[in-house]
PDB file of N, CA and C in Angstrom:
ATOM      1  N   UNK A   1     -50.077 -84.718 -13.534  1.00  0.00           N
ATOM      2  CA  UNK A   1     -48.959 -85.625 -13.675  1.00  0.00           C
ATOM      3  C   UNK A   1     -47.749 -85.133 -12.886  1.00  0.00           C
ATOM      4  N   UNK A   2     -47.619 -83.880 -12.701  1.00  0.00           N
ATOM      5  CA  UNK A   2     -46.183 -83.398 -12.210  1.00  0.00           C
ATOM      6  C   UNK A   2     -46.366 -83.730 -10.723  1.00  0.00           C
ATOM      7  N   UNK A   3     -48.037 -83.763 -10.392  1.00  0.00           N
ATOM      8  CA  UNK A   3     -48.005 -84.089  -8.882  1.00  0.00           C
ATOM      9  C   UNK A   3     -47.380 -85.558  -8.487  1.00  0.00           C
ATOM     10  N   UNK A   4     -48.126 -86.554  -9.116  1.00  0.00           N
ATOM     11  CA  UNK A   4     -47.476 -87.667  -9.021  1.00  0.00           C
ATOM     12  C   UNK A   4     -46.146 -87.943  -8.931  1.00  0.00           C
ATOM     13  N   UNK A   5     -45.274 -86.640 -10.349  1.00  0.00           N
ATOM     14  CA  UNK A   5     -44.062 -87.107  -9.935  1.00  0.00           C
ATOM     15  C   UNK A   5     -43.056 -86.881  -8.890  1.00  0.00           C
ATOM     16  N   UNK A   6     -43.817 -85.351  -8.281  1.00  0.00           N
ATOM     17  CA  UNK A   6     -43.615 -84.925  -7.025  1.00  0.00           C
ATOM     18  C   UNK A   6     -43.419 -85.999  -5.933  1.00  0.00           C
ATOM     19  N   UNK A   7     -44.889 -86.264  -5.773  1.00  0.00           N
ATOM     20  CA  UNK A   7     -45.052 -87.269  -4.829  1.00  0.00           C
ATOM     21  C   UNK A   7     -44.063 -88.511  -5.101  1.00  0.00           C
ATOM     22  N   UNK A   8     -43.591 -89.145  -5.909  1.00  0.00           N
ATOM     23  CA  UNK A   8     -42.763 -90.149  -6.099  1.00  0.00           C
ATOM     24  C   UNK A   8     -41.528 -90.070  -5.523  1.00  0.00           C
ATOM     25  N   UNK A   9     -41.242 -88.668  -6.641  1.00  0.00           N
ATOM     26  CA  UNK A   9     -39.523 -88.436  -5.724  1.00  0.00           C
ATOM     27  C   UNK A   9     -39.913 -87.807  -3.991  1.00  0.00           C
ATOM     28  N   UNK A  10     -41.003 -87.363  -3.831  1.00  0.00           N
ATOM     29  CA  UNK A  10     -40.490 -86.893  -2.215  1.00  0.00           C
ATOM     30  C   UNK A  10     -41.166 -88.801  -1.345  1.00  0.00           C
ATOM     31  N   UNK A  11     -41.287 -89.735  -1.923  1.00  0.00           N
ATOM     32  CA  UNK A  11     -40.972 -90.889  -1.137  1.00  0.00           C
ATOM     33  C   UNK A  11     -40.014 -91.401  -1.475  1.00  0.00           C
ATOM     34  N   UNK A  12     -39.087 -91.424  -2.611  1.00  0.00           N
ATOM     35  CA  UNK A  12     -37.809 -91.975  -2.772  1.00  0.00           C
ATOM     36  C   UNK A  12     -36.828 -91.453  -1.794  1.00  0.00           C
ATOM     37  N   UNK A  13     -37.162 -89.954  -1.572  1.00  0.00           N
ATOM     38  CA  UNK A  13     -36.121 -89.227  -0.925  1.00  0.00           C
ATOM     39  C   UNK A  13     -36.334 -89.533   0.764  1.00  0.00           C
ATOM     40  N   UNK A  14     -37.752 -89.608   1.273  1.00  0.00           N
ATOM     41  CA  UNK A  14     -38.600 -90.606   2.510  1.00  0.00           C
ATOM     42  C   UNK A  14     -37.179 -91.810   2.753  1.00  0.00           C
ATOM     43  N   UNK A  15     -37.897 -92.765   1.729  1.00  0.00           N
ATOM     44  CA  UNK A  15     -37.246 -94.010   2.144  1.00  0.00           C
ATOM     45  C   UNK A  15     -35.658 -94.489   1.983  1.00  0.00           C
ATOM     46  N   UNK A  16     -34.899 -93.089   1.062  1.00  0.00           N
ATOM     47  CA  UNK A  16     -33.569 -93.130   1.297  1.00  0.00           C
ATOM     48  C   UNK A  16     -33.270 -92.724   1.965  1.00  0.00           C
ATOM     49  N   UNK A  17     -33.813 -91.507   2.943  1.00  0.00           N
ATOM     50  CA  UNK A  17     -33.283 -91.359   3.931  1.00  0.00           C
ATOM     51  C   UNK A  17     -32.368 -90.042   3.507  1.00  0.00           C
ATOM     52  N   UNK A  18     -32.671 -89.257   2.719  1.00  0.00           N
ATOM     53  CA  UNK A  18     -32.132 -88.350   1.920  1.00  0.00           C
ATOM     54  C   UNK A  18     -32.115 -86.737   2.276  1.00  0.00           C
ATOM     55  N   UNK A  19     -31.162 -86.153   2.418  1.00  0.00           N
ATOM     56  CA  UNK A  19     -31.602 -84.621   2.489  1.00  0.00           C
ATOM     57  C   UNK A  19     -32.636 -83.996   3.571  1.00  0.00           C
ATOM     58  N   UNK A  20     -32.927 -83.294   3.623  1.00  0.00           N
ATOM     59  CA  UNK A  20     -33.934 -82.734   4.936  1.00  0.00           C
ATOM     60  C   UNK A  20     -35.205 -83.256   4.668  1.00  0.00           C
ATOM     61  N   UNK A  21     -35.598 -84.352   3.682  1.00  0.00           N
ATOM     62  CA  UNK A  21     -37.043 -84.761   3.049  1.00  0.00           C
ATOM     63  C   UNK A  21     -36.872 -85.748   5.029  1.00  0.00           C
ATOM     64  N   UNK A  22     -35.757 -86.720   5.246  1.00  0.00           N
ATOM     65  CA  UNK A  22     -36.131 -87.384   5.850  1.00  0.00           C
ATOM     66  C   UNK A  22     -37.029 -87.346   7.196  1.00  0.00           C
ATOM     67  N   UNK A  23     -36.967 -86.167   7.463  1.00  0.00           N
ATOM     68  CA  UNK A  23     -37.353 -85.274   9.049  1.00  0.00           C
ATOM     69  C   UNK A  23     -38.668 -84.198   9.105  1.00  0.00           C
ATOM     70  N   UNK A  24     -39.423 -84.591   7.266  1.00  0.00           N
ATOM     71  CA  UNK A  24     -40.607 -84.014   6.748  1.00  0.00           C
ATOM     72  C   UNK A  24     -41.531 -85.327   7.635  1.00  0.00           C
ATOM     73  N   UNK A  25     -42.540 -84.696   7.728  1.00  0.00           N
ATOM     74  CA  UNK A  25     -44.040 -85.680   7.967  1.00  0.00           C
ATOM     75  C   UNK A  25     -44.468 -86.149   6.919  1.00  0.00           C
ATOM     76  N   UNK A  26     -45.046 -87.222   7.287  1.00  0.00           N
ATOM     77  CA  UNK A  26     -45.877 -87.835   6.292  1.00  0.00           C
ATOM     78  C   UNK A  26     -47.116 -87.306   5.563  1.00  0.00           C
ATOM     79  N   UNK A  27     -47.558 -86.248   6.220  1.00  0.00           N
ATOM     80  CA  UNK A  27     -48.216 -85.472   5.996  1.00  0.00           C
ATOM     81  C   UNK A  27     -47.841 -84.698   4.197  1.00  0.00           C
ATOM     82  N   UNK A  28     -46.924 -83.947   4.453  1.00  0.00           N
ATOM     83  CA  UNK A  28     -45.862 -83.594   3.721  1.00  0.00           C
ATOM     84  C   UNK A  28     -45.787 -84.209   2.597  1.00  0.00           C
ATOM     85  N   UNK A  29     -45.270 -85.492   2.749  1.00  0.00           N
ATOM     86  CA  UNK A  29     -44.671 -86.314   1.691  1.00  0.00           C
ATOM     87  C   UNK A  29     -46.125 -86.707   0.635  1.00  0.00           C
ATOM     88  N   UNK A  30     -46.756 -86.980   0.893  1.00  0.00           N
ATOM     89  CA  UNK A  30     -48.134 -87.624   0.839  1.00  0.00           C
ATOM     90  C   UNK A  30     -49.088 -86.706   0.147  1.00  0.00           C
ATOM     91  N   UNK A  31     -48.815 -85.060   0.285  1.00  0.00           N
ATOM     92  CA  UNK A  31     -49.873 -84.054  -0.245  1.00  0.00           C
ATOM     93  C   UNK A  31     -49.810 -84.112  -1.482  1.00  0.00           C
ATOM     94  N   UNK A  32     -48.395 -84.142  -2.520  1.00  0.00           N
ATOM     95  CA  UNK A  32     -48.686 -84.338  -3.622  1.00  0.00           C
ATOM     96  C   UNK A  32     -49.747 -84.973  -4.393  1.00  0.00           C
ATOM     97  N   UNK A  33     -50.048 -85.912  -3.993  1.00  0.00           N
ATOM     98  CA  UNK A  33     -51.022 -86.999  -4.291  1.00  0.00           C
ATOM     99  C   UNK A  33     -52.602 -86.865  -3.986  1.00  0.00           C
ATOM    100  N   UNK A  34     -52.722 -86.159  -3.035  1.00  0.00           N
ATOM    101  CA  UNK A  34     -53.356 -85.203  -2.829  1.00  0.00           C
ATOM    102  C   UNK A  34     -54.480 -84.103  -3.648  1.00  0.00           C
ATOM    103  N   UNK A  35     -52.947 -83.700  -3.932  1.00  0.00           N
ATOM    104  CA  UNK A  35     -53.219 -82.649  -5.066  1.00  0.00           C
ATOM    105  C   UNK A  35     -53.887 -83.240  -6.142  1.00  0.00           C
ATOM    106  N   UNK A  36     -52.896 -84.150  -6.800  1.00  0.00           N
ATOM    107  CA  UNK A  36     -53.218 -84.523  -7.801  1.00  0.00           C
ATOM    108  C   UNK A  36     -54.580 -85.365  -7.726  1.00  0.00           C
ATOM    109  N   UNK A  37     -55.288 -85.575  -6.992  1.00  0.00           N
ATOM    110  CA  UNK A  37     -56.205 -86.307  -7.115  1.00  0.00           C
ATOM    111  C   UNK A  37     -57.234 -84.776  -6.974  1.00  0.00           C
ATOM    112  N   UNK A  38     -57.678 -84.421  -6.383  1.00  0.00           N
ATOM    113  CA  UNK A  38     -57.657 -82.632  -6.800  1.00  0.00           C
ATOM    114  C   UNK A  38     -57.865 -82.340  -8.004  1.00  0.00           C
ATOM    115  N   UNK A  39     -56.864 -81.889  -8.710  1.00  0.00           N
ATOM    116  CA  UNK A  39     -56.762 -81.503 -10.173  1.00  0.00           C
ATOM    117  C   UNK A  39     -57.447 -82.292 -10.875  1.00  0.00           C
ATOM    118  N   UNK A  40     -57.458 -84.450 -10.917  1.00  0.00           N
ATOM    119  CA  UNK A  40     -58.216 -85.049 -12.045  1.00  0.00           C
ATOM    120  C   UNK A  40     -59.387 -84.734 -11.476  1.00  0.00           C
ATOM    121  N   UNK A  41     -60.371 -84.643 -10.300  1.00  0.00           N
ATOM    122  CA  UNK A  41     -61.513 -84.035 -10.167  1.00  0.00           C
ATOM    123  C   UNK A  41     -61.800 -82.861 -10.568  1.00  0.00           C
ATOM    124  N   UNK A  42     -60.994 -82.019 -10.508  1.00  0.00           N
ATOM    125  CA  UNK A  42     -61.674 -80.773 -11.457  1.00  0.00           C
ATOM    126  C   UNK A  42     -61.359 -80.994 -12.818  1.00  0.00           C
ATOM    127  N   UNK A  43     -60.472 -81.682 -13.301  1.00  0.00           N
ATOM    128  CA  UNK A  43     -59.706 -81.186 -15.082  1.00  0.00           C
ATOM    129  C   UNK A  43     -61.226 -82.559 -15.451  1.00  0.00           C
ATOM    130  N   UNK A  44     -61.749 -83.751 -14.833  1.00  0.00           N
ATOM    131  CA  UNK A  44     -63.137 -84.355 -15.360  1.00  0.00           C
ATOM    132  C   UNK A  44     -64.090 -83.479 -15.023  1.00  0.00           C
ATOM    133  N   UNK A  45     -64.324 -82.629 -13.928  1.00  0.00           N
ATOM    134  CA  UNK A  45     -65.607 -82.262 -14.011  1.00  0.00           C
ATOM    135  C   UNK A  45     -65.695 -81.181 -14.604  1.00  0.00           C
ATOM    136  N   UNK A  46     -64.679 -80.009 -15.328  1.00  0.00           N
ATOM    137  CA  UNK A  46     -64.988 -78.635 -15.749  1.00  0.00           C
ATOM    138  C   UNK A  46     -64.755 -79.822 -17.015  1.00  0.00           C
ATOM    139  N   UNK A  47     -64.245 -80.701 -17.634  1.00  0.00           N
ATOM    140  CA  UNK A  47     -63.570 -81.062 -19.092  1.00  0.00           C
ATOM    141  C   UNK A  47     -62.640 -80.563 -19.824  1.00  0.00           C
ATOM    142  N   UNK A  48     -61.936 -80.360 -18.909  1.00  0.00           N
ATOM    143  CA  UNK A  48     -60.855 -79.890 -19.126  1.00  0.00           C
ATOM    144  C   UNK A  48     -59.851 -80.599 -20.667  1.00  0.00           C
ATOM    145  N   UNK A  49     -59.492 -81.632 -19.771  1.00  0.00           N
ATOM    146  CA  UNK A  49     -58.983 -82.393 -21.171  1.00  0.00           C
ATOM    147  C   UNK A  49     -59.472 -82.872 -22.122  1.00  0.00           C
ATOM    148  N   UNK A  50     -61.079 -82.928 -22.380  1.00  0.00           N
ATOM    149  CA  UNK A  50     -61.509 -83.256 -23.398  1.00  0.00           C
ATOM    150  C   UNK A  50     -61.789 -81.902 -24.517  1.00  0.00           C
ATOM    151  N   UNK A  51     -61.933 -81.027 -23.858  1.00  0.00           N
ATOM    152  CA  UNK A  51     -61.405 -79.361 -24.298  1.00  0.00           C
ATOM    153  C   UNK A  51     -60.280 -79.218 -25.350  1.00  0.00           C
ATOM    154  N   UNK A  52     -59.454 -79.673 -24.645  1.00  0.00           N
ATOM    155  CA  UNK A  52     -57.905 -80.052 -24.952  1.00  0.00           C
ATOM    156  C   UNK A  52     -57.442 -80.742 -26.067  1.00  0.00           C
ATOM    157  N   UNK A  53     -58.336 -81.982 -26.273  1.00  0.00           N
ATOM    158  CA  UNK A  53     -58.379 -83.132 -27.124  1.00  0.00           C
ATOM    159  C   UNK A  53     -58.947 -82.207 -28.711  1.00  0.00           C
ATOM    160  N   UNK A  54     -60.074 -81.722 -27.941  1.00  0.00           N
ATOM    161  CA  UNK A  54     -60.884 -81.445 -29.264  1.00  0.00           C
ATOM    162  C   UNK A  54     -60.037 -80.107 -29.954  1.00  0.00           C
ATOM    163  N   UNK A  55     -59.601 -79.359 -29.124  1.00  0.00           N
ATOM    164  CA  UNK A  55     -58.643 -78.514 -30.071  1.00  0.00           C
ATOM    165  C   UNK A  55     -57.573 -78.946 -30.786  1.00  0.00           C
ATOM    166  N   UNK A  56     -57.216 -80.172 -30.561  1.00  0.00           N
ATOM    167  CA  UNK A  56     -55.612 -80.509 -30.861  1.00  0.00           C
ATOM    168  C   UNK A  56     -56.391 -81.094 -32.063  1.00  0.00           C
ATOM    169  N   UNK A  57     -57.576 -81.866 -32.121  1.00  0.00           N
ATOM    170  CA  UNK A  57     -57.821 -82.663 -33.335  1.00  0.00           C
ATOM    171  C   UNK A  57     -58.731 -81.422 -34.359  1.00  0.00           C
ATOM    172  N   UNK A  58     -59.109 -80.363 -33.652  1.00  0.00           N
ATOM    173  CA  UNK A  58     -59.656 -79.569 -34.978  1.00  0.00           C
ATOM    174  C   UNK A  58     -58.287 -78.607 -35.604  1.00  0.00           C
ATOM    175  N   UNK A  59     -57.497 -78.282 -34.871  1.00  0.00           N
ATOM    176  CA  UNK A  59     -56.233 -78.271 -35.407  1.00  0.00           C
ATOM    177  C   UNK A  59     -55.572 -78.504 -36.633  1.00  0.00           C
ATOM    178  N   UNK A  60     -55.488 -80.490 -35.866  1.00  0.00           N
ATOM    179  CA  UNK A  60     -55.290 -81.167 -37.260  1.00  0.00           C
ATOM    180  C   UNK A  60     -56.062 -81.218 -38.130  1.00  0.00           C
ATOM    181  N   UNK A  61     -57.527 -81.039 -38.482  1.00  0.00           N
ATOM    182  CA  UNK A  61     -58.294 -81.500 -39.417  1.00  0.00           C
ATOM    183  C   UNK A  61     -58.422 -79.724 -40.072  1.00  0.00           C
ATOM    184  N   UNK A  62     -57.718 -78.802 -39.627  1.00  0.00           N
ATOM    185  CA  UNK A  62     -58.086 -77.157 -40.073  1.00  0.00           C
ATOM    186  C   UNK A  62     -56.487 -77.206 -41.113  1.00  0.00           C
ATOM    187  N   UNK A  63     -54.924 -78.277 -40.461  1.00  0.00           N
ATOM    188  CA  UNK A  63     -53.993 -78.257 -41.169  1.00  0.00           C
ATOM    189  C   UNK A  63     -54.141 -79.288 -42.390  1.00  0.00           C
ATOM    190  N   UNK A  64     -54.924 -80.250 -42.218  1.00  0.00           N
ATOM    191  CA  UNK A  64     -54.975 -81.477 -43.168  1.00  0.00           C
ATOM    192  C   UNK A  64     -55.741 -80.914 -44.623  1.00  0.00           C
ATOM    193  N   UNK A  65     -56.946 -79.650 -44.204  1.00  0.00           N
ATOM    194  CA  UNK A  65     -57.853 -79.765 -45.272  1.00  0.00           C
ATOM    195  C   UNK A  65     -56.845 -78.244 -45.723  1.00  0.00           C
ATOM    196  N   UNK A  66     -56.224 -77.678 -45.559  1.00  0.00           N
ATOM    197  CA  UNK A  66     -55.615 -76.570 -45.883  1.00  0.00           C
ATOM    198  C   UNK A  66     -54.189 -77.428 -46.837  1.00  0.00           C
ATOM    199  N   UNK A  67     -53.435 -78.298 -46.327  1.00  0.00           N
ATOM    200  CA  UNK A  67     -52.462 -79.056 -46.983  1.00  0.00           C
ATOM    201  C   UNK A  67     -53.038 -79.711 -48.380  1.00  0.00           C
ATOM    202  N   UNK A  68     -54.592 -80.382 -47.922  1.00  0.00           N
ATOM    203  CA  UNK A  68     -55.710 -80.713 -49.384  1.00  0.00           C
ATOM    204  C   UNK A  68     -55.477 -79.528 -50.711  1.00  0.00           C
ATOM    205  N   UNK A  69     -56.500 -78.150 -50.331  1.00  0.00           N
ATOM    206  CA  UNK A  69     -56.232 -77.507 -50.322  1.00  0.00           C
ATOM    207  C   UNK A  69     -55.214 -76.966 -51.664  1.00  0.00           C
ATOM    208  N   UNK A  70     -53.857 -76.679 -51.005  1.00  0.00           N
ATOM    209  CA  UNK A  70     -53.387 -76.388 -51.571  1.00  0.00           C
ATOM    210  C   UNK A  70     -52.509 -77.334 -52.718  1.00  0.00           C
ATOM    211  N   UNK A  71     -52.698 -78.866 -51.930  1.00  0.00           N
ATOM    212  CA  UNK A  71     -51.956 -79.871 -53.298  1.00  0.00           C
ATOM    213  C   UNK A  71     -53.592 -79.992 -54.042  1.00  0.00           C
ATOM    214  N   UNK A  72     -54.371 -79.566 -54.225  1.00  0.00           N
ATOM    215  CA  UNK A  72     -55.180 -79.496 -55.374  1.00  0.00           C
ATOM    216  C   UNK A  72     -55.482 -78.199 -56.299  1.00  0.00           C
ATOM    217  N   UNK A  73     -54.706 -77.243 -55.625  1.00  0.00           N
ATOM    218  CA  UNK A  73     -54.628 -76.217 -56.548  1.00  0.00           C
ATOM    219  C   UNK A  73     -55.484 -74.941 -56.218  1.00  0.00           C
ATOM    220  N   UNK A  74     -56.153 -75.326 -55.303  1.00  0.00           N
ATOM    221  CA  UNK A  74     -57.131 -74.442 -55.250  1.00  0.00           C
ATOM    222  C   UNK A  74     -56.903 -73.919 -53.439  1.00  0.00           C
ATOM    223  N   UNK A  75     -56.081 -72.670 -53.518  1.00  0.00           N
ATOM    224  CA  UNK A  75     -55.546 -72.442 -52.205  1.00  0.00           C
ATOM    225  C   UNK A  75     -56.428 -71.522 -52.202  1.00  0.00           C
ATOM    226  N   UNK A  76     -56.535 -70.990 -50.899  1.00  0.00           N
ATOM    227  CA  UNK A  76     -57.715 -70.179 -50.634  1.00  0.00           C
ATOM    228  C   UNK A  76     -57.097 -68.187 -50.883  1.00  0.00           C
ATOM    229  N   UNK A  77     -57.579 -67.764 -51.454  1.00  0.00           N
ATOM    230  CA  UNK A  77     -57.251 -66.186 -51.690  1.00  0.00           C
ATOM    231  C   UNK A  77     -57.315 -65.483 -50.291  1.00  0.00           C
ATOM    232  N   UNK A  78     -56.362 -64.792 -49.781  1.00  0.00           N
ATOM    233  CA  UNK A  78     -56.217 -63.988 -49.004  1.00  0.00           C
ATOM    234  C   UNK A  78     -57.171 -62.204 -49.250  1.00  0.00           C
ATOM    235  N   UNK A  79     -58.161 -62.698 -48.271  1.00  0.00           N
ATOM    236  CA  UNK A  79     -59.092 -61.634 -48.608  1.00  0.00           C
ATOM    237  C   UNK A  79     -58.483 -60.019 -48.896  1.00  0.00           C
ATOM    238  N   UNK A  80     -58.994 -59.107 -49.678  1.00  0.00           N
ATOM    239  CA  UNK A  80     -58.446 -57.960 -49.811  1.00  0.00           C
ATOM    240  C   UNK A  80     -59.287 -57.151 -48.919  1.00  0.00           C
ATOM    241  N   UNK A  81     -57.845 -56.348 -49.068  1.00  0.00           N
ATOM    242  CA  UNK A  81     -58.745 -54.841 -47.632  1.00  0.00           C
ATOM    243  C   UNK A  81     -58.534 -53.218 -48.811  1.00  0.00           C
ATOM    244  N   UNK A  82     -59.492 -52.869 -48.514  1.00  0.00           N
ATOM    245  CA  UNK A  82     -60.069 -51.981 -49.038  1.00  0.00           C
ATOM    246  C   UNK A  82     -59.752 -50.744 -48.587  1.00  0.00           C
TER     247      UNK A  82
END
């Protein structure tokens, strides 16, 4: 995502005519996008974000049954060390 937004502002800055972007190549301006097309090919093919997904939701379902848990009374004992 940050590539995209890269790439966005360095064509805003292109077509305003802005700062030393204007006297960059198109080349230049254009790699962001690039990139980012890059990154969603690897972050789908390693699974990256579905990696991602599944931690955030076992997460929640490790805070939900622990919140259970303890509004039923039955919190879990902190094992003893010996």
């Amino acid at each position: 995502m940050w590539f995209v937004a890269i790439g966005v502002i360095f064509l805003l800055l292109k077509f305003a005519e802005i700062g030393g972007v204007q006297n960059w190549s198109w080349y230049a301006i254009l790699a962001p996008f690039g990139l980012a097309i890059l990154w969603w090919a690897w972050a789908d093919a390693t699974g990256y974000y579905q990696r991602k997904a599944m931690e955030k939701m076992d997460a929640r379902k490790r805070e939900r049954v622990s919140k259970n848990m303890v509004a039923l009374g039955l919190e879990q004992r902190k094992k003893r060390r010996f």
